[in-house]
N, C-alpha and C. Protein backbone atom coordinates (compact mmCIF):
# COMPACT_ATOMS: atom_id res chain seq x y z
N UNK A 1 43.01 6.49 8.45
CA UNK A 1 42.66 6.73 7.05
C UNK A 1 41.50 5.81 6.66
N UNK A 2 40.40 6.24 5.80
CA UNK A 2 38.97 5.56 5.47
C UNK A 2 40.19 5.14 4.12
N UNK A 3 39.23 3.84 3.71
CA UNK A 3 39.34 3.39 2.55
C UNK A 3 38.00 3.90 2.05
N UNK A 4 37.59 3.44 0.48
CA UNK A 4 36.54 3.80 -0.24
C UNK A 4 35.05 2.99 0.89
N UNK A 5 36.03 1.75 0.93
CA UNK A 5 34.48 0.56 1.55
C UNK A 5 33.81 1.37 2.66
N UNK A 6 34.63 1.86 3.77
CA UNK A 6 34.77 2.58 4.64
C UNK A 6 33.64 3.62 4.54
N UNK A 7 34.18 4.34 3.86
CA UNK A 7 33.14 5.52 3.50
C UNK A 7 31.64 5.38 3.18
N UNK A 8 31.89 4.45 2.15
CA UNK A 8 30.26 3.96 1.76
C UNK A 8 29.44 3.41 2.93
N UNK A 9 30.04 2.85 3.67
CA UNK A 9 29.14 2.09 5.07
C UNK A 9 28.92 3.16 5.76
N UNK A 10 30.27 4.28 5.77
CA UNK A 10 29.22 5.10 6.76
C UNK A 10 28.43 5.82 5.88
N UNK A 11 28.56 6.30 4.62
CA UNK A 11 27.19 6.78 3.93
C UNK A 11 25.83 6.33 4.21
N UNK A 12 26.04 5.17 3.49
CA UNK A 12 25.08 3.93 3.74
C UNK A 12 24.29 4.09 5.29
N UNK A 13 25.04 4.22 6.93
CA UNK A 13 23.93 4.00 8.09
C UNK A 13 23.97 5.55 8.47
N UNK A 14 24.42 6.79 7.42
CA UNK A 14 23.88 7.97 7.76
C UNK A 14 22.47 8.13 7.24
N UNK A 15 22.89 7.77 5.90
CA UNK A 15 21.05 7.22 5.11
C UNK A 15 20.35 6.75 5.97
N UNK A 16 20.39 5.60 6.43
CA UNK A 16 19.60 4.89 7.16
C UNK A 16 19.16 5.71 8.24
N UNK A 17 19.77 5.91 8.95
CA UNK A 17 19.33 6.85 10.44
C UNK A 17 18.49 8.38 9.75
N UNK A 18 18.77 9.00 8.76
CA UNK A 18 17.77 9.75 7.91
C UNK A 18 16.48 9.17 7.71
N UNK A 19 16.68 7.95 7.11
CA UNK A 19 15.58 7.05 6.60
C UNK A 19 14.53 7.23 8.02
N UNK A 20 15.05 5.84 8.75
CA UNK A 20 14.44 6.05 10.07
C UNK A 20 13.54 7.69 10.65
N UNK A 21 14.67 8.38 10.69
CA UNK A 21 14.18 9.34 11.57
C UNK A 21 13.18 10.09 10.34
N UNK A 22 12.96 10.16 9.08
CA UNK A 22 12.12 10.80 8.43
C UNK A 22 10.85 9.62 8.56
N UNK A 23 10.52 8.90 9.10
CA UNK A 23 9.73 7.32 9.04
C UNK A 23 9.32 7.88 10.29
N UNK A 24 10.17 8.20 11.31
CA UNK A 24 9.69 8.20 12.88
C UNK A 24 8.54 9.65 12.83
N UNK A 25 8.94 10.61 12.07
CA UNK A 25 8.57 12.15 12.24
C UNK A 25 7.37 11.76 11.07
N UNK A 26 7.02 10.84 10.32
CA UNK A 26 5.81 10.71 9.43
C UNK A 26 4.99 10.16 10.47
N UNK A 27 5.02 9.47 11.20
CA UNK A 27 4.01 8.22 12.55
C UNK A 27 3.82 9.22 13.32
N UNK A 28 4.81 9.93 13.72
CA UNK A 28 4.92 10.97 14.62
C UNK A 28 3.22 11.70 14.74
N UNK A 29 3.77 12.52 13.27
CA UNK A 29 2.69 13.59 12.75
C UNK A 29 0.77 12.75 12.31
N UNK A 30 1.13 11.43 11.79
CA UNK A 30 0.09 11.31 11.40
C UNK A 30 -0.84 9.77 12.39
N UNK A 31 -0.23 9.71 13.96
CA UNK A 31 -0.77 8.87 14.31
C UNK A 31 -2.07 8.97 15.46
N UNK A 32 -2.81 10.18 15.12
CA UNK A 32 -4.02 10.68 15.46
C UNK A 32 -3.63 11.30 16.88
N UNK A 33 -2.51 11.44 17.32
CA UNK A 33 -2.09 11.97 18.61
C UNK A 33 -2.04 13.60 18.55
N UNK A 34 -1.45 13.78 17.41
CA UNK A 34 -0.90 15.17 17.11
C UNK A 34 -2.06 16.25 16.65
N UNK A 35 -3.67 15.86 16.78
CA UNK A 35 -4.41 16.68 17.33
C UNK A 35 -5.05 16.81 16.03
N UNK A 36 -4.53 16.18 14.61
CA UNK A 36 -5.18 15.74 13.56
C UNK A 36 -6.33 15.14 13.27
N UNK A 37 -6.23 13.96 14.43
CA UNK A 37 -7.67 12.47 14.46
C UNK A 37 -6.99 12.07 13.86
N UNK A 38 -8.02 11.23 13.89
CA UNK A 38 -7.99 9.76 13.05
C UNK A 38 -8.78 9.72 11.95
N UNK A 39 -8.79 9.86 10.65
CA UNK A 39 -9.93 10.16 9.50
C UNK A 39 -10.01 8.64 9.07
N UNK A 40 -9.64 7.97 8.91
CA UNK A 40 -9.85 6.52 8.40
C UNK A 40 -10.97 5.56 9.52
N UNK A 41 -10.33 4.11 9.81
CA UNK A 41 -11.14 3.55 10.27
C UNK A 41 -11.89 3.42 11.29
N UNK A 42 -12.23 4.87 11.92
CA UNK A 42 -12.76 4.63 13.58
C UNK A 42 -14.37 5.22 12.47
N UNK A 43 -14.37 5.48 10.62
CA UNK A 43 -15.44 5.39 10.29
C UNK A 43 -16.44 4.31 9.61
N UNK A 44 -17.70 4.15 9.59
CA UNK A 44 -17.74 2.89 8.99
C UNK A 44 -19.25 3.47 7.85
N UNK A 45 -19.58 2.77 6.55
CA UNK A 45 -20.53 2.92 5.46
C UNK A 45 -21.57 3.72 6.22
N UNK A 46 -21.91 3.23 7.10
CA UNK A 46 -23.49 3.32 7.85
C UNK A 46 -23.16 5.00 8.36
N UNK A 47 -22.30 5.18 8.61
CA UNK A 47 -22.36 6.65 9.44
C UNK A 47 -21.85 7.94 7.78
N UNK A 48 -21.50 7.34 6.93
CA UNK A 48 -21.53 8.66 6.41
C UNK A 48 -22.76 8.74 5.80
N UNK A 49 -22.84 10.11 5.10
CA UNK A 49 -24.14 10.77 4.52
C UNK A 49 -23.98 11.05 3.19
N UNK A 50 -23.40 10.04 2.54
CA UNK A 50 -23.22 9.79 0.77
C UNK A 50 -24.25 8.81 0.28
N UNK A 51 -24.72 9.47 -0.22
CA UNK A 51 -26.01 8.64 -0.71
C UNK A 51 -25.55 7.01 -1.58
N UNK A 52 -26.14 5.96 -1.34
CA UNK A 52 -25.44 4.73 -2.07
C UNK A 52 -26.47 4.33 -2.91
N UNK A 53 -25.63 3.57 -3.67
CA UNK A 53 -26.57 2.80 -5.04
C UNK A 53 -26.92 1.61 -4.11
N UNK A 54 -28.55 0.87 -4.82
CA UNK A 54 -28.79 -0.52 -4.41
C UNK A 54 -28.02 -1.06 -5.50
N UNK A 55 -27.88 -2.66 -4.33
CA UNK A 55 -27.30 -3.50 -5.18
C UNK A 55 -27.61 -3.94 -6.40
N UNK A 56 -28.78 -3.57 -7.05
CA UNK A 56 -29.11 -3.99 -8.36
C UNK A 56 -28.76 -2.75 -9.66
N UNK A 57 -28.91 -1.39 -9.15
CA UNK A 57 -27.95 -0.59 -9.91
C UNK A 57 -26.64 -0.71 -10.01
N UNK A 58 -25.96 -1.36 -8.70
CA UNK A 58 -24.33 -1.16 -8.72
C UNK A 58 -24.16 -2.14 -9.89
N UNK A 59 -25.27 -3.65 -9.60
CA UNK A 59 -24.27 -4.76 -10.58
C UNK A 59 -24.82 -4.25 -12.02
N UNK A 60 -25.83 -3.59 -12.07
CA UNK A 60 -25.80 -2.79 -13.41
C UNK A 60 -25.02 -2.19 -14.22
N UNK A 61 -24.26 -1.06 -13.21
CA UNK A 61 -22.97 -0.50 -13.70
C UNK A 61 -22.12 -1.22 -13.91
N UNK A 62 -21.39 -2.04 -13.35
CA UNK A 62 -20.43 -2.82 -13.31
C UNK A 62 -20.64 -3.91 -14.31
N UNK A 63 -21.74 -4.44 -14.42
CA UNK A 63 -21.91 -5.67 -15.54
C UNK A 63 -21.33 -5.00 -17.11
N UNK A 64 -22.47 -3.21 -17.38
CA UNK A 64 -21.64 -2.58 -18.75
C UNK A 64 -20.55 -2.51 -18.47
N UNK A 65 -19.86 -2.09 -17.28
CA UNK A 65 -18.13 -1.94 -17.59
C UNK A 65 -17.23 -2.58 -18.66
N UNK A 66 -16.47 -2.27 -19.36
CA UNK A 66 -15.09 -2.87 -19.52
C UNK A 66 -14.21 -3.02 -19.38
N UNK A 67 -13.56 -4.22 -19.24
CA UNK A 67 -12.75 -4.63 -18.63
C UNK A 67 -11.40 -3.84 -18.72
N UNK A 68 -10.52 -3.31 -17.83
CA UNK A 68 -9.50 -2.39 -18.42
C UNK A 68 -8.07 -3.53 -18.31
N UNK A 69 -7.11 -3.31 -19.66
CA UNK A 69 -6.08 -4.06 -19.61
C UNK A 69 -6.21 -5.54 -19.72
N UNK A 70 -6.84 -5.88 -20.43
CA UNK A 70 -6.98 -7.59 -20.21
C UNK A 70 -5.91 -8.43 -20.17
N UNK A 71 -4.74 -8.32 -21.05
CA UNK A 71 -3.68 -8.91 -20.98
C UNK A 71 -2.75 -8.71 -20.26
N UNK A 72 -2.63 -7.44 -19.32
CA UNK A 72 -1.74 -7.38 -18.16
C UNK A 72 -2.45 -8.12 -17.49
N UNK A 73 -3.68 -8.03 -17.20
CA UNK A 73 -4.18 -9.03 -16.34
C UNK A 73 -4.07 -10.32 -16.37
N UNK A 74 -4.11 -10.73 -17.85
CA UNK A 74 -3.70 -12.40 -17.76
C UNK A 74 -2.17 -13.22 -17.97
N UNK A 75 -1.30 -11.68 -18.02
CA UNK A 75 -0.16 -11.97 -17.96
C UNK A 75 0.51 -12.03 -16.35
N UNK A 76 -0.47 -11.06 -15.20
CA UNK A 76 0.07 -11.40 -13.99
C UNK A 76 -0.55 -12.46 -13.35
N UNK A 77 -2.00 -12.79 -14.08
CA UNK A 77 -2.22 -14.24 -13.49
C UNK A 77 -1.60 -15.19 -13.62
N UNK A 78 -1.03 -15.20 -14.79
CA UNK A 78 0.45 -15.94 -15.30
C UNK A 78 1.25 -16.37 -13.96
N UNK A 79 1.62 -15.33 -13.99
CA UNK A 79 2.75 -15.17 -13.16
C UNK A 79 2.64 -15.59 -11.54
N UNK A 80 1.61 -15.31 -10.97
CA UNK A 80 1.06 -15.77 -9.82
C UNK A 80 0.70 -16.77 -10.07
N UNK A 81 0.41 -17.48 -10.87
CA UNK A 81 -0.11 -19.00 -11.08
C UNK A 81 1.03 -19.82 -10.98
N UNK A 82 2.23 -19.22 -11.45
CA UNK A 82 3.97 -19.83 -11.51
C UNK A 82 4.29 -19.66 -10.42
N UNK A 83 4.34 -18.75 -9.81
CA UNK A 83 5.21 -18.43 -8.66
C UNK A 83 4.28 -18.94 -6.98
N UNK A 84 3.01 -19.51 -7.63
CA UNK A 84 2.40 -19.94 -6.20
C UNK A 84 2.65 -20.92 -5.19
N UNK A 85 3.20 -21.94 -5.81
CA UNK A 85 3.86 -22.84 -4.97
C UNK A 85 5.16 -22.46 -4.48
N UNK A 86 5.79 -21.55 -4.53
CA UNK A 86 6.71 -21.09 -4.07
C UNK A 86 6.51 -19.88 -2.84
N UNK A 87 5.42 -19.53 -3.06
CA UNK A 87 4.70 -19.03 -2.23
C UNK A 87 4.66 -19.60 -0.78
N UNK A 88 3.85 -20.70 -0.83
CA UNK A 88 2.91 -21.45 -0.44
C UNK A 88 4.51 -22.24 0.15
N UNK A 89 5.46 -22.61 -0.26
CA UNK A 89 6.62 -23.27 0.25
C UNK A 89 7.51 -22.20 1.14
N UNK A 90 7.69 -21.07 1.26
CA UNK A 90 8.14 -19.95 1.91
C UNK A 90 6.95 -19.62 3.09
N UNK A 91 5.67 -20.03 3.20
CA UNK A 91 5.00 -19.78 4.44
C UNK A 91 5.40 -21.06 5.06
């Protein structure tokens, strides 16, 4: 006879072995073997054919920008500013 605990654990490493095996069949499909390629890093700036801004237009654009969210931003610097030595004590 299962008790309740029982049951849940095996719930719990049927999940898991789902988990896994839906994790294994994603690497599976997308690790340039399966006849897909590789679209990411075997490219680099110099080889595509997208025309680029010089650096003095880009910091143009970017200088008008505004800033988006300022206070989430200085509320997670916050937070990383607190939590860094703890950081830094866990490496």
């Amino acid at each position: 006879m299962k008790t309740p605990v029982m049951r849940k654990k095996q719930r719990q490493a049927s999940n898991d072995e789902e988990e896994s095996a839906s994790s294994d069949l994603y690497f599976h499909h997308n690790d340039g073997t399966s006849g897909g390629g590789c679209r990411t890093s075997d490219r680099t700036l110099s080889e595509l054919t997208v025309p680029r801004l010089s650096c003095e237009a880009l910091r143009t654009i970017m200088d008008s920008a505004e800033v988006d969210h300022p206070l989430q931003r200085e509320t997670l610097l916050q937070q990383h500013s607190a939590l860094f030595s703890k950081w830094c004590t866990l490496l």
